[in-house]
N, C-alpha and C. Protein backbone atom coordinates (compact mmCIF):
# COMPACT_ATOMS: atom_id res chain seq x y z
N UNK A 1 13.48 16.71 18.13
CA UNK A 1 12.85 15.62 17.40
C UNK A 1 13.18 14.31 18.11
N UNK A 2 12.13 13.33 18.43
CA UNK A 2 12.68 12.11 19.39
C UNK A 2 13.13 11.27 18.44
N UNK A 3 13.76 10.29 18.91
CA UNK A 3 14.55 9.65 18.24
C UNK A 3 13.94 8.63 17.85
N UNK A 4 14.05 7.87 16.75
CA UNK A 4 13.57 6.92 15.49
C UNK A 4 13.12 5.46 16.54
N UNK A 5 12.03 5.19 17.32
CA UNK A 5 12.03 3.72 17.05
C UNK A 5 12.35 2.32 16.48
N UNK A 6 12.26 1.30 17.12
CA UNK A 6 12.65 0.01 15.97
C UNK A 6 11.22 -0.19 15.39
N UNK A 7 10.12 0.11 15.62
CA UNK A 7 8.90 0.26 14.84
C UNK A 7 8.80 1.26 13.59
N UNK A 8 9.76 2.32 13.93
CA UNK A 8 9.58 3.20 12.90
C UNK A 8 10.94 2.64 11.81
N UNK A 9 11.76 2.50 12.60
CA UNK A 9 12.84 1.98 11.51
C UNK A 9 12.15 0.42 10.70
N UNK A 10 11.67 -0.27 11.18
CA UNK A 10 10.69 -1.75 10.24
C UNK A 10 10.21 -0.88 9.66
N UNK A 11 8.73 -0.05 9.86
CA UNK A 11 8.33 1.26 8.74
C UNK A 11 8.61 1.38 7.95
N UNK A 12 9.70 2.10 8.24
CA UNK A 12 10.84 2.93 7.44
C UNK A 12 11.46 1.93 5.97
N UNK A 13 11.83 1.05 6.59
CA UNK A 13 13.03 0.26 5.69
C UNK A 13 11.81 -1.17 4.66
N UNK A 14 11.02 -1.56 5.66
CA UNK A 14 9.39 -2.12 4.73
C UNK A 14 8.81 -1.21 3.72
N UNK A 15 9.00 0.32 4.18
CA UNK A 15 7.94 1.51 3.27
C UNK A 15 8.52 1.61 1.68
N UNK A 16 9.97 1.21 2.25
CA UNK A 16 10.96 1.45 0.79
C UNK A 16 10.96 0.78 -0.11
N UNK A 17 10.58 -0.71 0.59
CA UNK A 17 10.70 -2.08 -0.03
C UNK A 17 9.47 -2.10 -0.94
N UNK A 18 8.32 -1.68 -0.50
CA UNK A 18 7.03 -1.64 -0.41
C UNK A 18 7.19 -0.62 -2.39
N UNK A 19 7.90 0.60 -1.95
CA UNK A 19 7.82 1.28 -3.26
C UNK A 19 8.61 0.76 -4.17
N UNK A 20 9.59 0.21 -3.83
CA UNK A 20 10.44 -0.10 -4.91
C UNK A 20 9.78 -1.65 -5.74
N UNK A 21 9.49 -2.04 -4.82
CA UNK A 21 8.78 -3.70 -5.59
C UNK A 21 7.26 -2.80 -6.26
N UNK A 22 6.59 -1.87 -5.99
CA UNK A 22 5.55 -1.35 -6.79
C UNK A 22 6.32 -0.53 -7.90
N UNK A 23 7.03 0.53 -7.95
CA UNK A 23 7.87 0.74 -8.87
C UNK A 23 8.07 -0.25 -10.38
N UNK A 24 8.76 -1.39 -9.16
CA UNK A 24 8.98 -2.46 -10.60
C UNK A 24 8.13 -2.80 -11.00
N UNK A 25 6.81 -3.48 -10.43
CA UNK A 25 5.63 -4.05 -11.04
C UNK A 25 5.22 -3.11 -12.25
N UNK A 26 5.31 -2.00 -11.89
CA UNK A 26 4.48 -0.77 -12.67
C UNK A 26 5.48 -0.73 -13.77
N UNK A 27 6.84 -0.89 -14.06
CA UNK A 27 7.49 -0.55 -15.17
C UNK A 27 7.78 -2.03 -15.94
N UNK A 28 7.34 -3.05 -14.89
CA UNK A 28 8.05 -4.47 -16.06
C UNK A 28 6.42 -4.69 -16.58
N UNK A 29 5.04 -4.23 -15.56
CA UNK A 29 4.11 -5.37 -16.22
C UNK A 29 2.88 -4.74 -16.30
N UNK A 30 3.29 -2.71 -16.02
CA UNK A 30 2.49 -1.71 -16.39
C UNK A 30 1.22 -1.54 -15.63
N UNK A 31 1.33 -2.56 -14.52
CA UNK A 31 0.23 -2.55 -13.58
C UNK A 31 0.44 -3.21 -12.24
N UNK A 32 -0.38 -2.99 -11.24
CA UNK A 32 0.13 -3.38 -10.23
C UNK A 32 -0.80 -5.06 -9.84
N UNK A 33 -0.38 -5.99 -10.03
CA UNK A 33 -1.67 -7.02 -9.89
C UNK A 33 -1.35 -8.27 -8.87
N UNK A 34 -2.06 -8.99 -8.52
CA UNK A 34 -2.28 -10.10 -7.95
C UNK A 34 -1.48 -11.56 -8.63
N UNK A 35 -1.52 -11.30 -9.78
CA UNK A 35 -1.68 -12.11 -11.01
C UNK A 35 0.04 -12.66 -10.83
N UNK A 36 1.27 -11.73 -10.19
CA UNK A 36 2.12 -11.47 -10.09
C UNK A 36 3.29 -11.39 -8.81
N UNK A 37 4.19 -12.70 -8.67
CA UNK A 37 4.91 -12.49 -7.65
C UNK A 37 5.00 -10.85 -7.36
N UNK A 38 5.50 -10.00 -8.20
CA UNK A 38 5.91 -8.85 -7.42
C UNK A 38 4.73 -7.93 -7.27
N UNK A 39 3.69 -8.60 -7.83
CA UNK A 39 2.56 -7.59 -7.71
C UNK A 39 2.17 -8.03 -5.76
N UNK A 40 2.05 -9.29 -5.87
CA UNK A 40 1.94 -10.29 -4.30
C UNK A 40 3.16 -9.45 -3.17
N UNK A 41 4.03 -9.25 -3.47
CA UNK A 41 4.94 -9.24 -2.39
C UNK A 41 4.84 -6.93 -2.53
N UNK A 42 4.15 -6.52 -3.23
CA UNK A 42 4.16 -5.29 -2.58
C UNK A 42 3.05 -4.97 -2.17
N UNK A 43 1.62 -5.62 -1.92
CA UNK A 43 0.62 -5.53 -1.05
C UNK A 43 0.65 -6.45 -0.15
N UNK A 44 1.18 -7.67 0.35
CA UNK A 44 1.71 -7.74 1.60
C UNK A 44 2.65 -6.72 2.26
N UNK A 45 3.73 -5.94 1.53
CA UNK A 45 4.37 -5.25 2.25
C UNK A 45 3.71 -3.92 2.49
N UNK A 46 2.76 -3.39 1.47
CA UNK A 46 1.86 -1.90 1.60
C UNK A 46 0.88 -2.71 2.77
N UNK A 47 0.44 -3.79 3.10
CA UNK A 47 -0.10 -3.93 4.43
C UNK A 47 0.48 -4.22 5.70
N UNK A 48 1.69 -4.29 5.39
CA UNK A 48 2.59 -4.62 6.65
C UNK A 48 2.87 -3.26 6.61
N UNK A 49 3.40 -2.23 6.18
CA UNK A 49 3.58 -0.55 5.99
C UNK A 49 2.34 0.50 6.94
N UNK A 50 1.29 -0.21 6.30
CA UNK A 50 0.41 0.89 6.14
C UNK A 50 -0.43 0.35 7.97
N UNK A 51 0.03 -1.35 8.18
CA UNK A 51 -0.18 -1.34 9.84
C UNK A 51 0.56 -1.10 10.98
N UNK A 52 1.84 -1.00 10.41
CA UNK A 52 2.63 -0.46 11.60
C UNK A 52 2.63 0.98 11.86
N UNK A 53 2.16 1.34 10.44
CA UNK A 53 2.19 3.47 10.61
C UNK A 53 0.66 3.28 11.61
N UNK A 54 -0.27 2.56 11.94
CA UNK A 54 -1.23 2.79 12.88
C UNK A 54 -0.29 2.49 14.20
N UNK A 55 0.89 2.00 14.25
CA UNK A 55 1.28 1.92 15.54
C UNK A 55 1.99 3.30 16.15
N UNK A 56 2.33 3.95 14.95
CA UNK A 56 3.70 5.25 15.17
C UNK A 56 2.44 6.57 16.22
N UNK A 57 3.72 6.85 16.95
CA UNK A 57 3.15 8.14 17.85
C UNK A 57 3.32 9.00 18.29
N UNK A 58 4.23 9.64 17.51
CA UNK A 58 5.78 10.26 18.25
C UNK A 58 5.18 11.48 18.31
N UNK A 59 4.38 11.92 17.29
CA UNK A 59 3.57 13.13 17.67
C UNK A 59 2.46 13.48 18.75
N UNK A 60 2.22 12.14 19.55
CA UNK A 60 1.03 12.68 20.53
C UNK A 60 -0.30 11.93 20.02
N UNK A 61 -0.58 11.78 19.10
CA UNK A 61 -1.79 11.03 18.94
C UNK A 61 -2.31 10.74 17.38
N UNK A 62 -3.99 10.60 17.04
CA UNK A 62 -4.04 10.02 16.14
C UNK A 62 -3.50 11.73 14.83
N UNK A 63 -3.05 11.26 13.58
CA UNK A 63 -2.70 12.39 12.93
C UNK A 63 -3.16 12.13 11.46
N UNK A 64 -2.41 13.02 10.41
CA UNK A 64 -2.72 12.85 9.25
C UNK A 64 -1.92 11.48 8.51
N UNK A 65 -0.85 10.79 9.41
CA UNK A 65 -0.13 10.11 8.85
C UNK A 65 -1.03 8.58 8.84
N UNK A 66 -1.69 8.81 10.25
CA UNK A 66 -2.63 7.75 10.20
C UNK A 66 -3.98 7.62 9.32
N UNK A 67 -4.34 8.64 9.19
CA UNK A 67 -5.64 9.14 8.15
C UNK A 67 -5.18 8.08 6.57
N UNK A 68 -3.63 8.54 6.36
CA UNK A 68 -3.40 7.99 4.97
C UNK A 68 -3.39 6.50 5.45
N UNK A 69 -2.72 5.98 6.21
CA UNK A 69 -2.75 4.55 6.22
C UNK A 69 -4.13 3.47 6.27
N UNK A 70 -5.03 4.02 6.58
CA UNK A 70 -6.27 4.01 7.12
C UNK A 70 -6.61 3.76 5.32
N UNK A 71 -6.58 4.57 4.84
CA UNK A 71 -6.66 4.86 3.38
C UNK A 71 -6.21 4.12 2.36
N UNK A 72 -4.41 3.63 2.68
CA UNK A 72 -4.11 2.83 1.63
C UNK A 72 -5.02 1.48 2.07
N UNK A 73 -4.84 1.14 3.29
CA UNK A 73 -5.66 -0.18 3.55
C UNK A 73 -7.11 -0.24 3.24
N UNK A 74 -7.86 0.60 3.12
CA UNK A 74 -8.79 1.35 2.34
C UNK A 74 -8.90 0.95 0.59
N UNK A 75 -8.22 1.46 0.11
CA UNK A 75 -8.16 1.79 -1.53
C UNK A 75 -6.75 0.05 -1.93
N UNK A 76 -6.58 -0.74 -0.85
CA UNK A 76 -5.87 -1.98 -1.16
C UNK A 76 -6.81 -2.99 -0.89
N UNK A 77 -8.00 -2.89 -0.26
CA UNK A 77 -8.90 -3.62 -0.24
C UNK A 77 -9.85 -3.36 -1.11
N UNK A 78 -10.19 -2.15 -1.87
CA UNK A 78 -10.77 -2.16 -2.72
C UNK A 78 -10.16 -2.60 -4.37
N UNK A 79 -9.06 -2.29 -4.29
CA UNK A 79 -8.46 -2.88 -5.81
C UNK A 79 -8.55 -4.46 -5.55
N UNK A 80 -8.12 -5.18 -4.48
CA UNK A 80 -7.91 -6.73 -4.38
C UNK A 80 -9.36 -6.99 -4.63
N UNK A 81 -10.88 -6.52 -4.45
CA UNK A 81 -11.77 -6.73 -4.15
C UNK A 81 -12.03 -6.79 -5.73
N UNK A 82 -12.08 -5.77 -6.87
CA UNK A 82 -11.74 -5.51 -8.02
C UNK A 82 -11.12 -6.20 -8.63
N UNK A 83 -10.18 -7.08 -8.43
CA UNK A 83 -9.65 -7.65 -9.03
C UNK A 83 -9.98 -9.02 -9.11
N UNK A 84 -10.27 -9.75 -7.80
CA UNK A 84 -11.45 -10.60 -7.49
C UNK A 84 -12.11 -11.36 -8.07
N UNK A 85 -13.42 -10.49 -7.74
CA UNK A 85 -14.41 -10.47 -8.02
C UNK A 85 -15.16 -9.42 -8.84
N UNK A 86 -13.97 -8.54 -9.64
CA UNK A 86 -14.74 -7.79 -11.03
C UNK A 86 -16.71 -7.81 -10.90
N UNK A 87 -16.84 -6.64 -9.73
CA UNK A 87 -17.83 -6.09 -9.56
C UNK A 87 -18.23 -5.35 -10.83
N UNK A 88 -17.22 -4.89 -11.08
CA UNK A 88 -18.05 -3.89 -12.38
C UNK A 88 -17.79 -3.90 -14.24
N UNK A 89 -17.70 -5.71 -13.71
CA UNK A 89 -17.74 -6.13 -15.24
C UNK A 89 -16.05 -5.85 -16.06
N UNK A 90 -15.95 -5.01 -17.15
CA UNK A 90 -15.04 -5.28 -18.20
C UNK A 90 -13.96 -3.83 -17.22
N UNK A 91 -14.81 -2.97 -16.42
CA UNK A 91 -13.91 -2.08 -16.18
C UNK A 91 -13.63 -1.66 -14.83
N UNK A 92 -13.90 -2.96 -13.91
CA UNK A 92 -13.17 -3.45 -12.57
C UNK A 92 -11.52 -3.63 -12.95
N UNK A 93 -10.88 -3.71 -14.31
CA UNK A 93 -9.56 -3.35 -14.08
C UNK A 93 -9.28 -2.02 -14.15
N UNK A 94 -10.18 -0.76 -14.46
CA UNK A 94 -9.22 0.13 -14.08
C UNK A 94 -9.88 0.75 -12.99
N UNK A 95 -11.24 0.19 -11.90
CA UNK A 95 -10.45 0.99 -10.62
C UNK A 95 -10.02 -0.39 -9.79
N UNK A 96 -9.18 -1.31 -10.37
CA UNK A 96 -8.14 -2.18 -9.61
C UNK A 96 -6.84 -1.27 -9.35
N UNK A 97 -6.22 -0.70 -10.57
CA UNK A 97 -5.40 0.25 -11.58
C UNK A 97 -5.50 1.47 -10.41
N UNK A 98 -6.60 2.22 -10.53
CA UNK A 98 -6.97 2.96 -9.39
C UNK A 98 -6.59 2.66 -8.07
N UNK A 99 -7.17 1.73 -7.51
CA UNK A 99 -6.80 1.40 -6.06
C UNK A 99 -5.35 1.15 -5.64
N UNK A 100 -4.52 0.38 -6.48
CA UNK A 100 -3.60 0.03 -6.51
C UNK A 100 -2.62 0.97 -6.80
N UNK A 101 -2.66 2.03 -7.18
CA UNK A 101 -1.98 3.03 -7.62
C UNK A 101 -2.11 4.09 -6.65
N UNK A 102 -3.21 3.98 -6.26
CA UNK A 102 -3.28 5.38 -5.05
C UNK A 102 -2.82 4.94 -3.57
N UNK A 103 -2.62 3.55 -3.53
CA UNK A 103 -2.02 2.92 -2.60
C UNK A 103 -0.21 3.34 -3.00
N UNK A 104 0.18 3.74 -3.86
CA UNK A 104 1.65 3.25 -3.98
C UNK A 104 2.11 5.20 -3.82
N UNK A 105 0.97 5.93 -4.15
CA UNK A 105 1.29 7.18 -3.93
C UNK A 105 0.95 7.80 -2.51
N UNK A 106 -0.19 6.59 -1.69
CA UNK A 106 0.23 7.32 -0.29
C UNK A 106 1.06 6.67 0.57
N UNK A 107 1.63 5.42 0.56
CA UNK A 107 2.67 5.62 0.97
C UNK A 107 3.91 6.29 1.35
């Protein structure tokens, strides 16, 4: 197994930060939002996470780890977008809820 990068260790030690500040959002304010310092500081860090895993390579090339990151940045632009600009009226908060949540589980 090669040994851990300083890209993978930022990763690594951001990815944690990343769950634990979504963690809290989700248990002090039952959702993950914008609306909210800690909602703010764990989608800057799920985008600082989810762009450095496009840098990791230790396996040889593009993989499934990249597929998910691709994804949270994916499903984090669609909840911010949702949250927004409430495309779909009264129930753009729950696929904000959605996006934001499936971001904190692929991490």
């Amino acid at each position: 197994m090669p040994e851990m990068t300083m890209l993978g260790w930022f990763h690594t030690i951001l990815g944690i930060g990343a769950v634990l500040t979504g963690f809290c959002a989700i248990v002090k304010f039952k959702i993950i939002s914008l609306e909210n310092i800690i909602g703010q500081i764990y989608v800057v860090l799920t985008v600082i996470v989810a762009g450095s895993a496009l840098g990791i390579y230790n396996q040889g090339g593009f993989g499934i780890a990249h597929v998910l990151a691709v994804l949270t940045l994916i499903a984090l632009i669609g909840a911010i977008v949702m949250e927004k600009f409430k495309i779909f009226g009264v129930f753009s908060k729950y696929f904000q809820a959605l996006g934001y949540s499936s971001t904190f589980y692929f991490i």
